[in-house]
N, C-alpha and C. Protein backbone atom coordinates (compact mmCIF):
# COMPACT_ATOMS: atom_id res chain seq x y z
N UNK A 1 13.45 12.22 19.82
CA UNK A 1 12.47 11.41 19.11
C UNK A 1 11.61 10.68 20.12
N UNK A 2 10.17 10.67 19.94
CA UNK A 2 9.47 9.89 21.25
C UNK A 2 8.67 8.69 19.98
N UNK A 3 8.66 7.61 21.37
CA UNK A 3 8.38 6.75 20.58
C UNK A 3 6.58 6.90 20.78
N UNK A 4 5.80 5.87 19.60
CA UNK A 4 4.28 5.79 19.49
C UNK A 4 3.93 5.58 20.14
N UNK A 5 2.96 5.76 21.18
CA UNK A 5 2.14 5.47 22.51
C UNK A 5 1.26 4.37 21.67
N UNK A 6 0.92 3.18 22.48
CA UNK A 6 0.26 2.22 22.20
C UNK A 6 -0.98 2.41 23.22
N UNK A 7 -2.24 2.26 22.51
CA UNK A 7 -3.36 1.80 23.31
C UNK A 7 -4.34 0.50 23.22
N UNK A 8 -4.24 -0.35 24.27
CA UNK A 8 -5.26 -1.46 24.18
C UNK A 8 -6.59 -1.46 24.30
N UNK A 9 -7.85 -1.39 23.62
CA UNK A 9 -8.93 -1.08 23.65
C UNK A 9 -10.01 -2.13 23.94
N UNK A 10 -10.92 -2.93 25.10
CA UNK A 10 -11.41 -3.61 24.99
C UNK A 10 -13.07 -3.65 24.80
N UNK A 11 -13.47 -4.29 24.37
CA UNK A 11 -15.70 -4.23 24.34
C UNK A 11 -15.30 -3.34 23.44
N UNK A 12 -14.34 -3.46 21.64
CA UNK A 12 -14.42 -2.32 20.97
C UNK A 12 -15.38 -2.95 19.81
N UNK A 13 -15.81 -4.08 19.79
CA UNK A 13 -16.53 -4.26 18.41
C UNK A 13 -17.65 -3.17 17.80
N UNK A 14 -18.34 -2.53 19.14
CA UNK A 14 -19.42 -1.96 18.53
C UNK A 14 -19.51 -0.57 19.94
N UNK A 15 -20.00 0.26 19.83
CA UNK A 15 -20.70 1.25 20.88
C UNK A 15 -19.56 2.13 21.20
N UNK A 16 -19.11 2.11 22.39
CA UNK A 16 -18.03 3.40 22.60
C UNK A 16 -16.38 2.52 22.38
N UNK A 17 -16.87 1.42 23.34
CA UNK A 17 -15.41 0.89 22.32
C UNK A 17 -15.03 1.02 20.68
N UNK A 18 -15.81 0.37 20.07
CA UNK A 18 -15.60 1.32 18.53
C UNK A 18 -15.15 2.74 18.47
N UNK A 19 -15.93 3.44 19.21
CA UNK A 19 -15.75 5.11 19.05
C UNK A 19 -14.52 5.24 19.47
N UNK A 20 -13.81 5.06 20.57
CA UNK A 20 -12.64 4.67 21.16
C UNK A 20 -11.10 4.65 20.52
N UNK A 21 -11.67 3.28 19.71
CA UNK A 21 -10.99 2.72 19.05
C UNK A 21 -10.58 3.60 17.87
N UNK A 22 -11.45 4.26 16.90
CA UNK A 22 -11.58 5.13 16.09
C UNK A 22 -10.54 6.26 16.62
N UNK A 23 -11.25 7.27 17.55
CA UNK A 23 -10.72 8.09 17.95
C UNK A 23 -9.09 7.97 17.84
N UNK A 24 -8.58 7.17 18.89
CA UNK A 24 -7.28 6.85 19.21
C UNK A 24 -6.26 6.59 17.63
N UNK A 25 -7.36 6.08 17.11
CA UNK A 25 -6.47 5.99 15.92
C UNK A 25 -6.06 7.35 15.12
N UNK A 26 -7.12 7.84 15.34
CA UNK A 26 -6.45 9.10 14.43
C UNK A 26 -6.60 10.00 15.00
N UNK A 27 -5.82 10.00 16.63
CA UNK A 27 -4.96 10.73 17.10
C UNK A 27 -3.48 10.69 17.17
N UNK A 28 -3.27 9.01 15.78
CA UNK A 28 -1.71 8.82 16.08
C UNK A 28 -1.49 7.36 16.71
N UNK A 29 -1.71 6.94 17.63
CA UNK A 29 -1.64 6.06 18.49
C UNK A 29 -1.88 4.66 18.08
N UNK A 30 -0.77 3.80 18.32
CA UNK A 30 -1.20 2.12 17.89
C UNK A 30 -2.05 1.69 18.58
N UNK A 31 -3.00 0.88 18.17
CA UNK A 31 -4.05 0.65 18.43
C UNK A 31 -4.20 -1.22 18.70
N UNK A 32 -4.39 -1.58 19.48
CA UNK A 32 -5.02 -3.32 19.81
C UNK A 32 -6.08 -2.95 19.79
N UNK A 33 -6.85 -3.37 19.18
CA UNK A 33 -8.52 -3.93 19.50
C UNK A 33 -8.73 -5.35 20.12
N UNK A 34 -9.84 -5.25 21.18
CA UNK A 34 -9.85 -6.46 21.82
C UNK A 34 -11.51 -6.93 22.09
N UNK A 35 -11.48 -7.82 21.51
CA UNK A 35 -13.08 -8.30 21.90
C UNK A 35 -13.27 -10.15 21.65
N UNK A 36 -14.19 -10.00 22.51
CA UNK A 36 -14.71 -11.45 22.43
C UNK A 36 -15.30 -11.94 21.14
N UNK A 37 -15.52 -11.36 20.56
CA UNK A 37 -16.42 -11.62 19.22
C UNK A 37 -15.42 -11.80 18.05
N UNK A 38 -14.67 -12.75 17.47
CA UNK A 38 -13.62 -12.59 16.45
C UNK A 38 -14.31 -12.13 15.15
N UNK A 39 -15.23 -12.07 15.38
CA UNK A 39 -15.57 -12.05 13.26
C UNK A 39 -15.68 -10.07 13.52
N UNK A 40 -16.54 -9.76 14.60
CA UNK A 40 -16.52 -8.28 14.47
C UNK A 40 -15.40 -7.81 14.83
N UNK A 41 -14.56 -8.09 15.57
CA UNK A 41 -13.46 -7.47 16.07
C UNK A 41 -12.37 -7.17 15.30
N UNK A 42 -11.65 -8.44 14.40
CA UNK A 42 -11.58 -8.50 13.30
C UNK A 42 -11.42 -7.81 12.01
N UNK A 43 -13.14 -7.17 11.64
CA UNK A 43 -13.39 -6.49 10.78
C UNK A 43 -12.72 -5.32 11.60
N UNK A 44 -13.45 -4.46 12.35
CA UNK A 44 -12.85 -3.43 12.81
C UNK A 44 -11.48 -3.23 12.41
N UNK A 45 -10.82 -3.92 13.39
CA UNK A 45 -9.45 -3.61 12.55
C UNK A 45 -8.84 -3.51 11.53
N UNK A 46 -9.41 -4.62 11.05
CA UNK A 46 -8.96 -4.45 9.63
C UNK A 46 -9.69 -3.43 9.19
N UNK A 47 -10.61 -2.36 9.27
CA UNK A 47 -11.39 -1.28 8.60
C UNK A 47 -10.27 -0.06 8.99
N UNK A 48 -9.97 -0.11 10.40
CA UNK A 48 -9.44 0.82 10.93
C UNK A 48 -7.82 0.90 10.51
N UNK A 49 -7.60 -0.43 9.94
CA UNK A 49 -5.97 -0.64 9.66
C UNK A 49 -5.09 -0.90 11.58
N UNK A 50 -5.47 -1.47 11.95
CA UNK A 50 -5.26 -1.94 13.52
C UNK A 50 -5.21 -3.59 13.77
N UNK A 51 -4.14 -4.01 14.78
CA UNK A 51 -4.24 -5.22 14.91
C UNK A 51 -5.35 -5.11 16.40
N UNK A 52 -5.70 -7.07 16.04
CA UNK A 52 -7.20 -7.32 16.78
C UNK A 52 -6.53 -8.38 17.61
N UNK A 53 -7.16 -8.66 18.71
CA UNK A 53 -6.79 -10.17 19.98
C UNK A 53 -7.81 -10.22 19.74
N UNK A 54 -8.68 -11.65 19.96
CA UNK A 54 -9.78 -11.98 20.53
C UNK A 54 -9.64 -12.45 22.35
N UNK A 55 -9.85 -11.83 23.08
CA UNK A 55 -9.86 -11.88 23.95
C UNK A 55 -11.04 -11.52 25.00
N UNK A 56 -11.57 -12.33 26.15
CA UNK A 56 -12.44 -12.01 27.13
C UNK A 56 -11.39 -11.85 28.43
N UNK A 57 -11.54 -10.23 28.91
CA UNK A 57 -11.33 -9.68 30.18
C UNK A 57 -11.34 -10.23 31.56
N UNK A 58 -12.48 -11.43 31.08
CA UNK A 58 -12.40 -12.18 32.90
C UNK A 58 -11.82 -13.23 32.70
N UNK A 59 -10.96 -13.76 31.83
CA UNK A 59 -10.20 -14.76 31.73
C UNK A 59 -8.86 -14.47 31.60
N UNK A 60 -8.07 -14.78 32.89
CA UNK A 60 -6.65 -14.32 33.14
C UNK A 60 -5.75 -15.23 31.46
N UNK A 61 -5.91 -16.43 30.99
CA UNK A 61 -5.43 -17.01 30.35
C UNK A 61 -5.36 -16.35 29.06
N UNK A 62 -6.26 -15.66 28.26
CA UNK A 62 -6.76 -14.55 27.41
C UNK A 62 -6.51 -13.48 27.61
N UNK A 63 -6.62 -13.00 28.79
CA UNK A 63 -5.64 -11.88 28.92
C UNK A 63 -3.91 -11.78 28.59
N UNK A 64 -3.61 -13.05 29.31
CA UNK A 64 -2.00 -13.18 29.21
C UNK A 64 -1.63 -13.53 27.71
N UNK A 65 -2.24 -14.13 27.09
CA UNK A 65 -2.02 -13.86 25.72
C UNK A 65 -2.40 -12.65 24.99
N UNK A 66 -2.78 -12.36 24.98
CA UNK A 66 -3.06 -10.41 24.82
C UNK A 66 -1.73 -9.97 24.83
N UNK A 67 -1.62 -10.27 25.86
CA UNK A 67 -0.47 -9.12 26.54
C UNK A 67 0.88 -9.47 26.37
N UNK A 68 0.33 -10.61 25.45
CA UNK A 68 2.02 -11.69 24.99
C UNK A 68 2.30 -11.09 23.74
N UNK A 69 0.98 -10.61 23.30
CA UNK A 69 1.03 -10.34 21.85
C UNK A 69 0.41 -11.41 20.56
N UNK A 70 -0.63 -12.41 21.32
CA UNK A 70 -1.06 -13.61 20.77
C UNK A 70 -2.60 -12.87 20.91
N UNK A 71 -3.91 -13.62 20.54
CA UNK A 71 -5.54 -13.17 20.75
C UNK A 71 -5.80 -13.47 19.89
C-alpha cells in the first residue's frame, strides 16, 4: 500500500500556480495551496476541495507555520 504524495503549491491564486494546483489535484495528490492573498487562495481551495495557508515565501515565520500545518 503506498501512501498519498502531498504537494505544496505556492503564487497558486491565479496563473500557473492555479494551473498547478488544478493539475496535481487530479492527478491524485494532496494538495496545500499557498498564497499571500487569503480571500483568493481560499476560494481556490475550497473550489478545488484542497486545504489553503496564507502564507508569503520570504517570510521564514509564515513559512514555519505552513510547514507546522497552521497559514
Amino acid at each position: 500500500m503506498s501512501e498519498q504524495r502531498t504537494a505544496v503549491v505556492t503564487g497558486d491564486s491565479s496563473g500557473i500556480g492555479d494551473a498547478t494546483a488544478r493539475h496535481l489535484t487530479g492527478e491524485g495528490l494532496k494538495v496545500v495551496c499557498a498564497d499571500r492573498r487569503a480571500d483568493r487562495i481560499e476560494a481556490l481551495a475550497a473550489e478545488i476541495g484542497r486545504m489553503a495557508g496564507v502564507c508569503d515565501v520570504t517570510s521564514p515565520p509564515d513559512v514555519g507555520e505552513l510547514c507546522a500545518g497552521g497559514g
